[in-house]
Protein backbone atom coordinates (compact mmCIF):
# COMPACT_ATOMS: atom_id res chain seq x y z
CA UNK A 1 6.20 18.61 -8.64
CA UNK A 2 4.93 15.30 -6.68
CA UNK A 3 1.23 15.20 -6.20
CA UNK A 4 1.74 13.41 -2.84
CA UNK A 5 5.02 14.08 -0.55
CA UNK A 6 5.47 12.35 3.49
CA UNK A 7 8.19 13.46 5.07
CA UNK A 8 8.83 11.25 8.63
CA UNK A 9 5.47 10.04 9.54
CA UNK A 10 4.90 8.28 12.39
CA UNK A 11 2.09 6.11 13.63
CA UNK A 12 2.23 4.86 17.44
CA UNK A 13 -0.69 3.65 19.69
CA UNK A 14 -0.27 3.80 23.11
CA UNK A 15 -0.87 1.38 25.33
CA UNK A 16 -0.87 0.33 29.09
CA UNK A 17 2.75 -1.73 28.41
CA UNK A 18 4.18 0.59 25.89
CA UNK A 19 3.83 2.80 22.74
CA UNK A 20 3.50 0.69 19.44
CA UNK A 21 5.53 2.15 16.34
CA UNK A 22 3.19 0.85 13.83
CA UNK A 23 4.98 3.48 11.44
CA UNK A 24 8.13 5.17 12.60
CA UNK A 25 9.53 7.77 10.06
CA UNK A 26 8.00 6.97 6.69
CA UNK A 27 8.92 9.09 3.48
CA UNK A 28 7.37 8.85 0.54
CA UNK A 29 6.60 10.68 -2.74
CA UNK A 30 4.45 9.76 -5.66
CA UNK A 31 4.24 11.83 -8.87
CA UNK A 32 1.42 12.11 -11.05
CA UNK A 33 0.48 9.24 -12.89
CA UNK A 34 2.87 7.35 -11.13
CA UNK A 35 2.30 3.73 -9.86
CA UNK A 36 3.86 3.25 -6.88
CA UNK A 37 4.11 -0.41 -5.22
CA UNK A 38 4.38 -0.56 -1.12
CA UNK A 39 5.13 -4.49 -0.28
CA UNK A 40 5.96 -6.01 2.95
CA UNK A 41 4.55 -8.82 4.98
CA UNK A 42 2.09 -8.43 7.37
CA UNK A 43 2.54 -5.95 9.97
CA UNK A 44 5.20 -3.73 8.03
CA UNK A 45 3.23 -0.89 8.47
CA UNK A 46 1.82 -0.64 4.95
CA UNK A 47 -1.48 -0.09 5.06
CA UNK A 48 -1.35 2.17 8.86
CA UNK A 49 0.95 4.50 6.67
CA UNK A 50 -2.38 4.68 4.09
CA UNK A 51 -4.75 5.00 7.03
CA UNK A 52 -3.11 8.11 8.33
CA UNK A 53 -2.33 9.86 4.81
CA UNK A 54 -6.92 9.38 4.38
CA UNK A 55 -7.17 11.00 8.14
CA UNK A 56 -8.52 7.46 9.22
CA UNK A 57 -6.13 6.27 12.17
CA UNK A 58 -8.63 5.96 15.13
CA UNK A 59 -8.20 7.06 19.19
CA UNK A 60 -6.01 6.52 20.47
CA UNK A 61 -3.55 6.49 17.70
CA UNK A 62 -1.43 9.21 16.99
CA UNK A 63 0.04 11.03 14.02
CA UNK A 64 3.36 12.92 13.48
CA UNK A 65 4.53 14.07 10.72
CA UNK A 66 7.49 16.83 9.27
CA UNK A 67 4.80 17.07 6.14
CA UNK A 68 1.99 15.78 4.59
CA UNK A 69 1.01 17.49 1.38
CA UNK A 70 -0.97 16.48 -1.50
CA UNK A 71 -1.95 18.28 -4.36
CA UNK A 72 0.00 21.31 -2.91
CA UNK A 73 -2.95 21.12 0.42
CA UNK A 74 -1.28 20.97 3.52
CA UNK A 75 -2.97 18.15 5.49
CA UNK A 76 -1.75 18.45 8.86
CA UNK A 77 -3.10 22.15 8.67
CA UNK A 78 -6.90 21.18 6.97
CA UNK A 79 -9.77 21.20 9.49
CA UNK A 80 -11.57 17.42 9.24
CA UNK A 81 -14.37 18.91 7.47
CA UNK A 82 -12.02 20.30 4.93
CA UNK A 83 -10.35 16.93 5.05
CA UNK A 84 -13.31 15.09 4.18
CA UNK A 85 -13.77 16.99 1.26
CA UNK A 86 -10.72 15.64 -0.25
CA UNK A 87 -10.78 12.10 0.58
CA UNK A 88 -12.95 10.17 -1.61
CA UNK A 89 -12.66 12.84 -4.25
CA UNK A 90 -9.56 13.68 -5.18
CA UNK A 91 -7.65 11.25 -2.61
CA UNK A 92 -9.81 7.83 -2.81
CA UNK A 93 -8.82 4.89 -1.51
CA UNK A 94 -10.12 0.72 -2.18
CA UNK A 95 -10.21 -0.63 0.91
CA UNK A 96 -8.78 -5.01 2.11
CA UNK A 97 -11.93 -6.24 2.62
CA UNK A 98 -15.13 -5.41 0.20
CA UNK A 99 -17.09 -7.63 2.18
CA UNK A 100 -17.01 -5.44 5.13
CA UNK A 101 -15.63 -1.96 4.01
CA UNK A 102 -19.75 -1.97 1.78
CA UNK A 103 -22.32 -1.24 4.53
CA UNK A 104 -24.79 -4.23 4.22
CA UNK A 105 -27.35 -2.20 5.17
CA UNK A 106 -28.09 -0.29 2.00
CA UNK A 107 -27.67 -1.14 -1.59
CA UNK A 108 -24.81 -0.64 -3.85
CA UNK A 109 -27.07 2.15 -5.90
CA UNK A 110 -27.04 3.82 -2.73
CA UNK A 111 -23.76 3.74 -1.82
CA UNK A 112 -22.80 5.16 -5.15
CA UNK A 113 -25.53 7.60 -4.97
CA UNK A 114 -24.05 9.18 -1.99
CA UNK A 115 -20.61 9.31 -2.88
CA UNK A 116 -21.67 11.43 -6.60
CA UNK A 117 -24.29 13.36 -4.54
CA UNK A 118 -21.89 14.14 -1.53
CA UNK A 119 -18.52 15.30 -3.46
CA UNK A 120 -20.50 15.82 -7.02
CA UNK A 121 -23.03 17.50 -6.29
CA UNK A 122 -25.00 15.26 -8.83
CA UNK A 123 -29.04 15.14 -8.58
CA UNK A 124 -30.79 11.63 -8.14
CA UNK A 125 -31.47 11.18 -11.64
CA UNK A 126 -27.53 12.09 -12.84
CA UNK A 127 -26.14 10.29 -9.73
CA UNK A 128 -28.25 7.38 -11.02
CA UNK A 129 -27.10 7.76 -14.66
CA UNK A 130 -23.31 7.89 -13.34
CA UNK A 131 -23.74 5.03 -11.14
CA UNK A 132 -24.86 3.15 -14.04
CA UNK A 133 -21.80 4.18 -15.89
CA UNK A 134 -19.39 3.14 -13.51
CA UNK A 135 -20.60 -0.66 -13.17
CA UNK A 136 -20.09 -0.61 -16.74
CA UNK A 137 -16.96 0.88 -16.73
CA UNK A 138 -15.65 -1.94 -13.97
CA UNK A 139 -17.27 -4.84 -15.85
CA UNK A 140 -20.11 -5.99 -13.76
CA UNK A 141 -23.11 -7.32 -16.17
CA UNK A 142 -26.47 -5.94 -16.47
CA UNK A 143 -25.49 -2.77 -14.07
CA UNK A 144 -28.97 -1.39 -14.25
CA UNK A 145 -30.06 -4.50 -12.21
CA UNK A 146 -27.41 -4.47 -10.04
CA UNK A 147 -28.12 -1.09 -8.22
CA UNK A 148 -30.83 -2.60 -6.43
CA UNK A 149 -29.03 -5.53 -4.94
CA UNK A 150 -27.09 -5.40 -1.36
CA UNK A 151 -23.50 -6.13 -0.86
CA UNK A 152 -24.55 -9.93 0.77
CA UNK A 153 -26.05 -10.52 -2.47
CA UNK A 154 -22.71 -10.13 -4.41
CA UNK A 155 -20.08 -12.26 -5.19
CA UNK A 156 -16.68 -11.44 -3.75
CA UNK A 157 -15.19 -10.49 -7.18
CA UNK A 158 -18.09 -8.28 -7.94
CA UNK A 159 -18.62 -6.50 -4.61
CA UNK A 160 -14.72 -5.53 -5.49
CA UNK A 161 -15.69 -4.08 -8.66
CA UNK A 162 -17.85 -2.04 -6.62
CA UNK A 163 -15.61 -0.82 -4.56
CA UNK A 164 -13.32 0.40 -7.17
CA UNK A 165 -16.41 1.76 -8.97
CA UNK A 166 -16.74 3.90 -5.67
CA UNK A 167 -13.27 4.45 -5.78
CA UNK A 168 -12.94 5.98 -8.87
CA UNK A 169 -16.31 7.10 -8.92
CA UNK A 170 -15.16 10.92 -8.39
CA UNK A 171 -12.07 10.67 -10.72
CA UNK A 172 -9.21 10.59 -8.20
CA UNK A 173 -5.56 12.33 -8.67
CA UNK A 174 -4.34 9.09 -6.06
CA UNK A 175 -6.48 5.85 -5.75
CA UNK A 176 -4.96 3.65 -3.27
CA UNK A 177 -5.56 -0.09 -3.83
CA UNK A 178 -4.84 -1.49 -0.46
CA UNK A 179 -4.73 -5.61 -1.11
CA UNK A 180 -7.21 -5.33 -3.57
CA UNK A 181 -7.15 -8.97 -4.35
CA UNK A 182 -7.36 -10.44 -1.31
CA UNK A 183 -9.46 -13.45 -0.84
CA UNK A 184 -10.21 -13.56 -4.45
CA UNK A 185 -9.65 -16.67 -6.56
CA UNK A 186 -6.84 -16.67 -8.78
CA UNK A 187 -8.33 -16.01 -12.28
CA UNK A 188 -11.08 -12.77 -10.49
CA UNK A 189 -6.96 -11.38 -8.85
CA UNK A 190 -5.95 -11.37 -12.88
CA UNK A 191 -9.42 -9.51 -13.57
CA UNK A 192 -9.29 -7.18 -10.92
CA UNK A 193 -5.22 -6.06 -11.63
CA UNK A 194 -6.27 -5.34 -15.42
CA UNK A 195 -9.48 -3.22 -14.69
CA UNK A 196 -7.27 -1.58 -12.01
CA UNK A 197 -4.09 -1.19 -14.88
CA UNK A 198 -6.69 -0.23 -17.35
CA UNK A 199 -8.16 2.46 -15.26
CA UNK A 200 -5.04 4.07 -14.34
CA UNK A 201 -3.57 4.10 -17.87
CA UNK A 202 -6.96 6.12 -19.06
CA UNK A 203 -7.91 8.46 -16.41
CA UNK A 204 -3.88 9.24 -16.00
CA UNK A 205 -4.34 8.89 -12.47
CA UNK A 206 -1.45 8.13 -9.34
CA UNK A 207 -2.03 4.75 -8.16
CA UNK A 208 -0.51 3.42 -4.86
CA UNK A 209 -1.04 -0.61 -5.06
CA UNK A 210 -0.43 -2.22 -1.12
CA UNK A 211 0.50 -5.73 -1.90
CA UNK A 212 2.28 -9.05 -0.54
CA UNK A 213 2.40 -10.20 -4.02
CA UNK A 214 5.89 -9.31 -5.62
CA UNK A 215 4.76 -10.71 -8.74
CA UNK A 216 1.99 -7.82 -9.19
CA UNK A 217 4.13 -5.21 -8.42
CA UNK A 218 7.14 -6.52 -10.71
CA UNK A 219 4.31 -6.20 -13.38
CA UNK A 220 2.64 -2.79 -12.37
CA UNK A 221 4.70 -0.84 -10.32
CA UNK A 222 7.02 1.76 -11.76
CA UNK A 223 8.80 2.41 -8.66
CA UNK A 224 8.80 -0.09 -5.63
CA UNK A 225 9.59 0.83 -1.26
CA UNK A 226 9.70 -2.56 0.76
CA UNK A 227 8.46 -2.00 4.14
CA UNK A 228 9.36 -3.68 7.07
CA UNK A 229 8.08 -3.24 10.92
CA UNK A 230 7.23 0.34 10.26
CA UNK A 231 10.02 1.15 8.36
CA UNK A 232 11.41 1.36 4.79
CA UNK A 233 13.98 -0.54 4.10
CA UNK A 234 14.51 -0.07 0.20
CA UNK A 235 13.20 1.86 -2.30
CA UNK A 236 14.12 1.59 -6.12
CA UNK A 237 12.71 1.62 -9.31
CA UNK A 238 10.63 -1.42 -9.98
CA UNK A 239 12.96 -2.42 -12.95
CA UNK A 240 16.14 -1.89 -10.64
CA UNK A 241 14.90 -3.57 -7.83
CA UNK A 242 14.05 -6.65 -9.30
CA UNK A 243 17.16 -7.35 -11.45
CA UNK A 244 19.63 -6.31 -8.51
CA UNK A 245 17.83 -5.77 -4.64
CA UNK A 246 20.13 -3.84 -2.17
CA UNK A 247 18.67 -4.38 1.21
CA UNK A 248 18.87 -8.58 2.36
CA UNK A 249 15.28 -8.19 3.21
CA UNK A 250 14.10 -7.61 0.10
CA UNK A 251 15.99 -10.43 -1.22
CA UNK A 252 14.31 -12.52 0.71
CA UNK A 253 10.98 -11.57 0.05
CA UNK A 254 12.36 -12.07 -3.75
CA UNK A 255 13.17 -15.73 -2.88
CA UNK A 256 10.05 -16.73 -1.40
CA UNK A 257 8.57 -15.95 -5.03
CA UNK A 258 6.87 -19.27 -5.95
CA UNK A 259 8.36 -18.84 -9.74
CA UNK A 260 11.72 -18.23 -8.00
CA UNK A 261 11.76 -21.59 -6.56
CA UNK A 262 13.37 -22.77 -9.92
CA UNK A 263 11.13 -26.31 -9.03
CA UNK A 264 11.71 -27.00 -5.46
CA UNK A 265 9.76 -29.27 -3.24
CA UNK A 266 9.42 -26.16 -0.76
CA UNK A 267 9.44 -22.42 -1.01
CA UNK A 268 12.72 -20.04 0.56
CA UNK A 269 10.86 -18.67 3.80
CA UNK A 270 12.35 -16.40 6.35
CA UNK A 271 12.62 -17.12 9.49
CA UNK A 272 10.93 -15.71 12.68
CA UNK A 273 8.01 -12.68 12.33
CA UNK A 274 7.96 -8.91 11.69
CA UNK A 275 9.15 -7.92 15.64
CA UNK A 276 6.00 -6.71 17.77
CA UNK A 277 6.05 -4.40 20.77
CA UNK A 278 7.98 -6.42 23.24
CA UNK A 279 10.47 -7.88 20.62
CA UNK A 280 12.17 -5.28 18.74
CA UNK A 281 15.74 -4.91 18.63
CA UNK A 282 17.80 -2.54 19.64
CA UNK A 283 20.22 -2.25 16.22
CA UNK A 284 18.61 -3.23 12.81
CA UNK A 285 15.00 -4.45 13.18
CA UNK A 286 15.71 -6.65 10.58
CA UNK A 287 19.00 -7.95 11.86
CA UNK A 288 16.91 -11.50 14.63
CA UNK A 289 15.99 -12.70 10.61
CA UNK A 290 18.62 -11.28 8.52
CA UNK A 291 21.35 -14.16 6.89
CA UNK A 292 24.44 -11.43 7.01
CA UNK A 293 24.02 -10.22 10.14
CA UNK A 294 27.13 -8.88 11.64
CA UNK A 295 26.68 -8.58 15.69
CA UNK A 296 29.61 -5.69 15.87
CA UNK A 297 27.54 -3.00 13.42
CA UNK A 298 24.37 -4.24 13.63
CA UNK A 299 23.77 -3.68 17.31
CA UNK A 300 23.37 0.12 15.48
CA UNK A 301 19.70 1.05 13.84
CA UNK A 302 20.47 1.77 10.20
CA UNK A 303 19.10 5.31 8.43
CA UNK A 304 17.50 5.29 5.26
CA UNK A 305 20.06 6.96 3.19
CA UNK A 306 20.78 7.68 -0.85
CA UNK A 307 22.06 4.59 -2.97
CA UNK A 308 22.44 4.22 -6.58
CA UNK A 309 19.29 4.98 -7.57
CA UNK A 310 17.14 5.03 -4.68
CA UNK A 311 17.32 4.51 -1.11
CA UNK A 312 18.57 1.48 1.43
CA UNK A 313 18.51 0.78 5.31
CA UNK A 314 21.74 -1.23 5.43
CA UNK A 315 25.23 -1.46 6.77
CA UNK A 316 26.43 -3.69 4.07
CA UNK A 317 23.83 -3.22 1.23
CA UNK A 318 24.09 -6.14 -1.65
CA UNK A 319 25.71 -4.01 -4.32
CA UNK A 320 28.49 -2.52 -2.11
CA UNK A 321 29.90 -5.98 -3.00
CA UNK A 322 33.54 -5.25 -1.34
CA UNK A 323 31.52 -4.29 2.35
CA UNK A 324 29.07 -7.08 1.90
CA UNK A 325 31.55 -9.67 1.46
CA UNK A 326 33.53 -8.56 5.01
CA UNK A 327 29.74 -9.24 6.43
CA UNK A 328 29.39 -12.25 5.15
CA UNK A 329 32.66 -13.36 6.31
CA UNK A 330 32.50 -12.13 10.15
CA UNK A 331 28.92 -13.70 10.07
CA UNK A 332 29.74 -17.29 9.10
């Protein structure tokens, strides 16, 4: 049985011009002790789909969803204190930005304090001992010294650690590891991927790794959905999806891979930006950026349906070489 199942969620924010589809129809499932990659570029939806699976999508944003279930609870139906019990121990979650998801205000023995004494029910003196543990456990040096210290005093690389020490600080069924190399340096990234690989591998846990970087999830992932303005436009095994994509957008997102560029002066890029609220087509929402674009079917939204051994959101998917070729043709 999957230990996390979305059926059609949706995400819109209203506004005085419109209602914003940040996610429109989103299903997902993740199995136990599954790694899961979600990839996209900015504004796919990726991490709003995260925000409102934690019960953390502010006013006035709004939540729909067929179902919502993890760990057989029923999350549309929990009251938020019931919620809250959940989240951050059995559903935790690493936020972008370390820098300003740690409250500056109090130190990072704190932090972790309240977290083990909240959802633990640990005394001062074991929540102290645990905290301890857990900067081990995520490599920081010296972590006795460290509880002391606030956030500011941290460098980014280790105020990460810290977040993924609160993270897993409760041992989570599903950590979600939204970006969680993001303004990090290249060799602290390769750090910060094996403590997360390590982790998962020994506590057994679900991981759900948010990422622009095709790279990571070609070397963590198990299973791989693409996202694209609020939609998903592939899913696949990891394995699959590399060696053969179906949907045109995720080949393109392949392309721009900078050991894909086989040498080149300059990277493949794609053209235009994820559409907004005043932009989207009417047909495919990829269709403005897509290089087989055929104006005749394309004028008509896609549905995620069943192919080979995922999912696509195409007319003329890459494999279905026969269809894909009469596409090509009517677009040139």
């Amino acid at each position: 049985m999957a230990l996390l199942e979305i059926e059609n969620l949706s995400v819109e924010f209203p506004s005085h011009n419109g209602v914003m589809h940040a996610v429109d129809g989103v299903s997902l499932s993740v199995d136990t002790g599954e790694v899961l990659g979600i990839v996209g570029e900015s504004g796919s939806g990726k991490s709003v789909t995260m925000m409102a699976l934690m019960g953390l999508v502010a006013y006035p944003g709004r939540v729909k969803a067929d179902k919502l279930r993890f760990d057989g609870h029923d999350l549309l139906k929990l009251s938020e204190r019931e919620r809250r019990r959940l989240t951050g121990k059995d559903l935790s979650m690493i936020f972008q930005d370390p820098t300003t998801s740690l409250n500056p205000c109090f130190t990072v023995g704190f932090q972790l304090a309240e977290t083990l004494k909240l959802h633990m029910g640990l005394d001062k003196a074991a929540a102290r001992k645990r905290s301890i543990e857990l900067l081990e456990q995520v490599g920081i040096p010296a972590p006795e010294s460290r509880l002391g210290v606030y956030p500011h005093q941290l460098s980014g690389g280790m105020s990460q650690r810290v977040m993924i020490a609160m993270a897993i600080a409760c041992n989570p069924k599903l950590l979600i590891a939204d970006e969680p190399t993001t303004a990090l340096d290249v060799t602290i990234q390769a750090q910060i991927l094996d403590l997360l690989r390590s982790l998962q591998k020994d506590r057994g846990m679900a991981l759900v790794l948010i990422t622009h970087n095709m790279g990571v999830v070609n070397e963590m992932a198990q299973r791989v959905a693409v996202m694209y303005a609020g939609q998903i436009m592939e899913q696949q095994q990891a394995k699959s999806l590399f060696n053969a994509p179906q949907h045109p957008y995720t080949e393109a997102l392949m392309a721009a891979m900078p050991e894909r560029s086989n040498g080149l002066s300059r990277l493949a890029t794609i053209p235009g930006m994820v559409p907004g609220l005043f932009d989207r087509p009417k047909g495919c929402l990829f269709a403005p950026r897509c290089s087989y674009v055929n104006d005749s079917q394309c004028q008509t939204r896609p549905a995620l349906r069943p192919w080979q051994d995922g999912a696509v959101r195409c007319h003329f998917p890459l494999g279905d070489t026969q269809k894909h070729a009469s596409a090509q043709e009517v677009s040139v």
